[in-house]
Protein backbone atom coordinates (compact mmCIF):
# COMPACT_ATOMS: atom_id res chain seq x y z
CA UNK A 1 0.00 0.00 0.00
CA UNK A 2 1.53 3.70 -0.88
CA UNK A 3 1.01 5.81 1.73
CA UNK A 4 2.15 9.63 1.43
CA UNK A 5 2.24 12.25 3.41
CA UNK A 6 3.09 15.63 2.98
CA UNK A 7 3.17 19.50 2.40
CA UNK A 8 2.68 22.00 0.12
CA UNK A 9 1.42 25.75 -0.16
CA UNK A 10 -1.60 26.50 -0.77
CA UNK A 11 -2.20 29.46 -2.53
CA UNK A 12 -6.34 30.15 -1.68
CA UNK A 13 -4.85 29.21 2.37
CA UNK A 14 -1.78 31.45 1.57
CA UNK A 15 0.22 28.50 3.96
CA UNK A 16 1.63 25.19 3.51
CA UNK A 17 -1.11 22.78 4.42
CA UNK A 18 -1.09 18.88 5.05
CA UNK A 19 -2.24 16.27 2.86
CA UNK A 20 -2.35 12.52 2.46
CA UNK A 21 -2.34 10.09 -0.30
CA UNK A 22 -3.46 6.62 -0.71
CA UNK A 23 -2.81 4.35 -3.61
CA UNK A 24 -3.77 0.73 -4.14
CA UNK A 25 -1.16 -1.61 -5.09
CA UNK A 26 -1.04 -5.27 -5.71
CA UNK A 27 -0.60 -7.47 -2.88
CA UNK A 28 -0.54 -10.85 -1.24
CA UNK A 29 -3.27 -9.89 1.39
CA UNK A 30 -5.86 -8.46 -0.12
CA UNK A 31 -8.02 -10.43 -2.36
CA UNK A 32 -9.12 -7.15 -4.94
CA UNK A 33 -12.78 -6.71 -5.53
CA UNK A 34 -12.46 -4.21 -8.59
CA UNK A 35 -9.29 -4.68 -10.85
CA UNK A 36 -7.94 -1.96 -13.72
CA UNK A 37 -8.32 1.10 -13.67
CA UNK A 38 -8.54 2.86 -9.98
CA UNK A 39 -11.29 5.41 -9.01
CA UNK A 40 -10.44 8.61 -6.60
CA UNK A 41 -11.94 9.12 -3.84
CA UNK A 42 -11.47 12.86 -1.80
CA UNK A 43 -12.10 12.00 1.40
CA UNK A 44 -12.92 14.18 4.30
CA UNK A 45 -12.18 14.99 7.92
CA UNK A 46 -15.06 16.16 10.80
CA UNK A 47 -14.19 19.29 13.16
CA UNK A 48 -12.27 17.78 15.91
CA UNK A 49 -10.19 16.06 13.28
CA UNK A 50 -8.05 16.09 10.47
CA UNK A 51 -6.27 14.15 7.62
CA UNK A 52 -4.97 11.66 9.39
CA UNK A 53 -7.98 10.51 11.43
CA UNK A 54 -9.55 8.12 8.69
CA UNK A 55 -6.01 6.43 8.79
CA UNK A 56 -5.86 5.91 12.33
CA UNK A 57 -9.44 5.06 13.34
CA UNK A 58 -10.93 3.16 10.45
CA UNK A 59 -9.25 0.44 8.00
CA UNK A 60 -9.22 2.73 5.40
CA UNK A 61 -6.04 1.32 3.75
CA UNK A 62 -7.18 -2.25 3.26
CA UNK A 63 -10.56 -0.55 1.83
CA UNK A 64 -8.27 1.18 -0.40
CA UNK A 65 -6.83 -1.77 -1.46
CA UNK A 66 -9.76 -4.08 -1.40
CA UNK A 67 -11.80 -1.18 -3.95
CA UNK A 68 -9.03 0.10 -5.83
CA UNK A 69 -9.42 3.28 -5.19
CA UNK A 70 -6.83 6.34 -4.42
CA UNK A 71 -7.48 8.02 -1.88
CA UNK A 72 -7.07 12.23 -1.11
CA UNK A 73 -7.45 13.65 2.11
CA UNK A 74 -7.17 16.79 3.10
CA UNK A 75 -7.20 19.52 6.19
CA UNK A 76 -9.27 22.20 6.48
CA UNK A 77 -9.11 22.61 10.50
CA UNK A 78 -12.55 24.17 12.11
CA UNK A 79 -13.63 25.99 8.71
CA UNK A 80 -16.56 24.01 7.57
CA UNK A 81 -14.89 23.86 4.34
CA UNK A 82 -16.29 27.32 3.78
CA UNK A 83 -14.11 30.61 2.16
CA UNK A 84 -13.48 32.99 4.71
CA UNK A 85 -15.15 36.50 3.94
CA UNK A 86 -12.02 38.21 2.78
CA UNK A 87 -9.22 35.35 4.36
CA UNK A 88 -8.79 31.82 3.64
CA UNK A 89 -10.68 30.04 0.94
CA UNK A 90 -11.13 26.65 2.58
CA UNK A 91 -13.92 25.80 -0.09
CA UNK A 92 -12.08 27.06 -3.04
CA UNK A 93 -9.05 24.56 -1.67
CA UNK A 94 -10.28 21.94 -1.66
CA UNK A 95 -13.02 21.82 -4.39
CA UNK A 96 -10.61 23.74 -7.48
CA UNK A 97 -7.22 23.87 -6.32
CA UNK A 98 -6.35 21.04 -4.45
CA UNK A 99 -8.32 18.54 -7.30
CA UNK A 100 -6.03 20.78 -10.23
CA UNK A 101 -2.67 20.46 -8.33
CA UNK A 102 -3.27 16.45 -7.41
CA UNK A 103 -4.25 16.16 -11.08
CA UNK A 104 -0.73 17.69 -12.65
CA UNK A 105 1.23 16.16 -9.79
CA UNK A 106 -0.07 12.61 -9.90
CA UNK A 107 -1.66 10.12 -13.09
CA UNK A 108 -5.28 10.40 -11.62
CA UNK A 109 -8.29 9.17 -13.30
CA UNK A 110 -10.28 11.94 -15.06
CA UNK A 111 -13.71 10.61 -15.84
CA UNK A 112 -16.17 12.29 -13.58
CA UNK A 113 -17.79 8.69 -13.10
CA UNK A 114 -14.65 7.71 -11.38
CA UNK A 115 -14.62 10.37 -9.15
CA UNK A 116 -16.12 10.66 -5.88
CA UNK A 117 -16.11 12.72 -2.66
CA UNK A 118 -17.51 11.79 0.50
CA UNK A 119 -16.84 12.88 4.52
CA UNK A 120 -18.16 12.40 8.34
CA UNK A 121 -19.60 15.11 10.57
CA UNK A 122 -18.63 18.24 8.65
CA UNK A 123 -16.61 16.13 6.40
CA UNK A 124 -20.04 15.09 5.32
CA UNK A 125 -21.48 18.33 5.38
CA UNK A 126 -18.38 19.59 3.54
CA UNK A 127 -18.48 16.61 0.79
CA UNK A 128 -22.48 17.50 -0.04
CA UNK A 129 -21.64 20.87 -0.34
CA UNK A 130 -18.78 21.16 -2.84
CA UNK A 131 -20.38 17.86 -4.79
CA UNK A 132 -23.72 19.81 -5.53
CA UNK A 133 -21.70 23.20 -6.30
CA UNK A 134 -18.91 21.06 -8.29
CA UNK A 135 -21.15 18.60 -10.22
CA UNK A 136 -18.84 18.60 -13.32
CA UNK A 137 -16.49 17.31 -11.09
CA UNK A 138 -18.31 14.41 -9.27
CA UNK A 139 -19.88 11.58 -10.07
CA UNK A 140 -20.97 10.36 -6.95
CA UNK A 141 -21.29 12.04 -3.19
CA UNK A 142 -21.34 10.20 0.31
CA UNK A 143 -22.40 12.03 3.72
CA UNK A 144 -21.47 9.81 7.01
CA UNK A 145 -23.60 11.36 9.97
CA UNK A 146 -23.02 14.88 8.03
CA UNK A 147 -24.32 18.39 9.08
CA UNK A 148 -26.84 18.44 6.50
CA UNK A 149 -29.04 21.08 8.31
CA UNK A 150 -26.49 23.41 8.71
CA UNK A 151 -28.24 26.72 9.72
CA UNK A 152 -30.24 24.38 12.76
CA UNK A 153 -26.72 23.69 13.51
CA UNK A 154 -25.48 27.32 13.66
CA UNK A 155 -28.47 28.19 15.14
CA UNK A 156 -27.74 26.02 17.91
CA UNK A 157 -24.09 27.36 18.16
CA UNK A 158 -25.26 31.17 18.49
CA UNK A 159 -27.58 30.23 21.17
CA UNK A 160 -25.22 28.34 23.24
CA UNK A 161 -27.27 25.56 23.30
CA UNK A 162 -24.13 23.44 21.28
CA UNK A 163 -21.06 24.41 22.78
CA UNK A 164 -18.29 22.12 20.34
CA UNK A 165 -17.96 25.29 18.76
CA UNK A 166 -18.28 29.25 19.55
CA UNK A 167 -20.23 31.86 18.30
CA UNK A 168 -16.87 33.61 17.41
CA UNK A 169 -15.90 30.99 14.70
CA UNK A 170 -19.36 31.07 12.97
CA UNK A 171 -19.13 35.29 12.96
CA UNK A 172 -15.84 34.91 11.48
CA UNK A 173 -17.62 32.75 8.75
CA UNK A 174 -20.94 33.85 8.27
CA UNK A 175 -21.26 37.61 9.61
CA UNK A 176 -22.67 39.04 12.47
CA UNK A 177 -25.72 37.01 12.27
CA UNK A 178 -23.54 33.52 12.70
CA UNK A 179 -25.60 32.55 9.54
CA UNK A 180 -24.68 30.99 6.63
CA UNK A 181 -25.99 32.17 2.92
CA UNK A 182 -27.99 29.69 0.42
CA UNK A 183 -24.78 28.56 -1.32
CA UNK A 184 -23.61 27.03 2.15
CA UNK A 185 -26.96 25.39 2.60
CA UNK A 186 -27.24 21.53 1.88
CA UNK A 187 -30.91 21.69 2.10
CA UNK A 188 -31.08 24.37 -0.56
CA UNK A 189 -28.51 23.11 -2.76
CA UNK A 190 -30.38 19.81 -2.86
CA UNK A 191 -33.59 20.89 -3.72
CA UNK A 192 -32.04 23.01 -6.49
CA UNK A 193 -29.15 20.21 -7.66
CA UNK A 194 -32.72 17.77 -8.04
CA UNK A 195 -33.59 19.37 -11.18
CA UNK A 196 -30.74 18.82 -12.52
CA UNK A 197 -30.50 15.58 -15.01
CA UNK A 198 -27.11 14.82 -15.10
CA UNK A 199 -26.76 15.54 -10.99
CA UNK A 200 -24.05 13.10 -9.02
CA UNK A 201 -25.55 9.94 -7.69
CA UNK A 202 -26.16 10.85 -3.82
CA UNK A 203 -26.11 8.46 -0.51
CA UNK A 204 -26.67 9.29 3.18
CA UNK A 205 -26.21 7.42 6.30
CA UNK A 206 -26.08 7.98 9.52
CA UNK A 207 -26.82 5.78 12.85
CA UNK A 208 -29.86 5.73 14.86
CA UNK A 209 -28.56 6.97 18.03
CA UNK A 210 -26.39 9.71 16.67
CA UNK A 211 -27.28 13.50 17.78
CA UNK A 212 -27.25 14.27 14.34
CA UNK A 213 -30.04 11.71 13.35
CA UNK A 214 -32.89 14.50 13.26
CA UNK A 215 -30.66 16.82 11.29
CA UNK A 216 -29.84 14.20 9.27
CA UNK A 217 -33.99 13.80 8.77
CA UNK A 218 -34.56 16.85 7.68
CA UNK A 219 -32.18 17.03 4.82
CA UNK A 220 -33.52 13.40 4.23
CA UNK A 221 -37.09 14.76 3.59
CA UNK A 222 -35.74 17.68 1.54
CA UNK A 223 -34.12 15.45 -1.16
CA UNK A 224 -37.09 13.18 -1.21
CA UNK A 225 -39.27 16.13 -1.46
CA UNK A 226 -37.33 17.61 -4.28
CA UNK A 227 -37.28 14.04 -6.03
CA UNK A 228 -33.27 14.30 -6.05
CA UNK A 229 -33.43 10.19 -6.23
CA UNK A 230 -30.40 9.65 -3.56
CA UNK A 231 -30.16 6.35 -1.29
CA UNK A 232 -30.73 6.39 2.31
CA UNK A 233 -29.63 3.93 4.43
CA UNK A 234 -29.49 4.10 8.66
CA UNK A 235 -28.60 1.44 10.99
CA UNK A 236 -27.39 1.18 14.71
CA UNK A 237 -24.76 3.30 15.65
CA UNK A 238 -23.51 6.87 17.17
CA UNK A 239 -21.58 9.60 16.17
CA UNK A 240 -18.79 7.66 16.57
CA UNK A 241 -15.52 6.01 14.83
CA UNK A 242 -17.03 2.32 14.98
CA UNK A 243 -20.04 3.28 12.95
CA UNK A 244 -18.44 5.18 10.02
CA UNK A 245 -16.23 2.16 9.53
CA UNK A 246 -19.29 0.21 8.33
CA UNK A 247 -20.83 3.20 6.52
CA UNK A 248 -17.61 3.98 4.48
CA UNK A 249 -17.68 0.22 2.98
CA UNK A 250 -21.30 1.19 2.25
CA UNK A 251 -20.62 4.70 0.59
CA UNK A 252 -17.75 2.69 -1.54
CA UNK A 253 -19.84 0.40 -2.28
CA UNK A 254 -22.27 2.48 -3.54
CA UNK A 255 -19.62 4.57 -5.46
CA UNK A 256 -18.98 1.50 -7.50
CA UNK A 257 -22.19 -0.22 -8.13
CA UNK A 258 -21.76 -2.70 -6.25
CA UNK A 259 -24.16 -4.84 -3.75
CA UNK A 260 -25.50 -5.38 -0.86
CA UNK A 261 -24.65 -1.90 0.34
CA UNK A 262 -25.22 -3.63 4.12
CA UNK A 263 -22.48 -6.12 3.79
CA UNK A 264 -19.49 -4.98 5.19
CA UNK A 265 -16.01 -6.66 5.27
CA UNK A 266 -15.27 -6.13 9.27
């Protein structure tokens, strides 16, 4: 398995920033599900965390492997992979940049129906939002437990009724109000993405007993409303490590047509 980790600048974070790269190679170990050809996968870290995360808590190597897929992740610390109003352009990172740089650094696969982006917790907010606003770019989006009602979210931060974060970080996003505009808004850019014919292939999950379940409802019965057509698919779990290990195997599977979506390996 290559595994490669690194630096670079970043010219829309005007600072070097971190990134890791999976690639599949052929082994002894791994029995390969999909030969030729690998798929890409951009892969996304939550607010507490960052690129490495996926590679410590979750098998994400042998999945690598077992798929063929490579594998980008990158860091966007706290930002909600959002631009900030005059400063850092978290969004514009990692949806233009960092996919042009990878692309004339590294032989990646071009087709858009190889190409996927997916995330947990704001990794999964983050991955909705720059699939929808990037669709030329994606052929496929996963959310894992993601923030898909964003605003209730915020809401909840301004109030003090969520304290992971502080009012402070959403002000320096969003204004005064602490309130995010339409093109930061899953539910909106779902219901206007649904129209669309050629729109990326969509799937959500998220466990029963995570705090984000009834978020997580609410974007549900947005895209159903708006006849977007994605896949929904819920099970046991919290908004934890142990249940995005089983969803990820599900949102690859999914990626690559391939069934049941509730068989995982581990």
């Amino acid at each position: 398995m290559g595994l490669f980790s690194g630096s670079f600048y970043s010219e829309n974070l005007k600072m070097n920033t971190y990134l890791r790269i999976i690639f599949p190679d052929e082994s002894n170990d791994v029995t390969p599900a999909v030969i030729g050809e690998p798929s890409l996968l951009y892969l996304l870290h939550g607010l507490s965390g960052n690129s490495e995360e996926w590679i410590r808590f979750s098998k994400l190597e042998y999945y690598a492997k077992k798929y063929n897929l490579i594998m980008i992740l990158p860091e966007v610390s706290r930002s909600f992979y959002c631009d900030y109003p005059g400063g850092q352009r978290f969004f514009t990172y990692v949806a233009d940049e960092l996919p042009e740089l990878a692309a004339s650094w590294l032989k990646l696969p071009k087709e858009r129906s190889k190409t996927f982006i997916a995330g947990e917790s704001m990794g999964g907010y983050g991955a909705v939002k720059i699939g929808l606003r990037r669709q030329e770019r994606f052929g496929a989006i996963a959310s894992l437990s993601g923030v898909l009602d964003y605003a209730s979210l915020c809401r909840s931060v301004m109030s003090g009724t969520w304290t992971d974060m502080n009012a402070g970080e959403l002000i320096a996003l969003h204004g005064p109000s602490g309130i995010p505009g339409p093109e930061d808004l899953p539910l909106h850019l779902v219901r206007e993405a649904a129209s669309c014919p050629d729109r990326p292939r969509l799937i959500q999950l998220c466990g029963t007993e995570d705090f984000l379940y009834e978020n997580n409802q609410t974007f549900r019965r947005a895209a159903e409303s708006a006849g977007y057509g994605h896949t929904y698919v819920e099970g046991p779990g919290e908004h934890a490590w142990p249940y995005w290990d089983i969803a990820i195997q599900q949102a690859i599977r999914f990626f690559l047509n391939l069934e049941p979506l509730s068989n995982p390996i581990y």
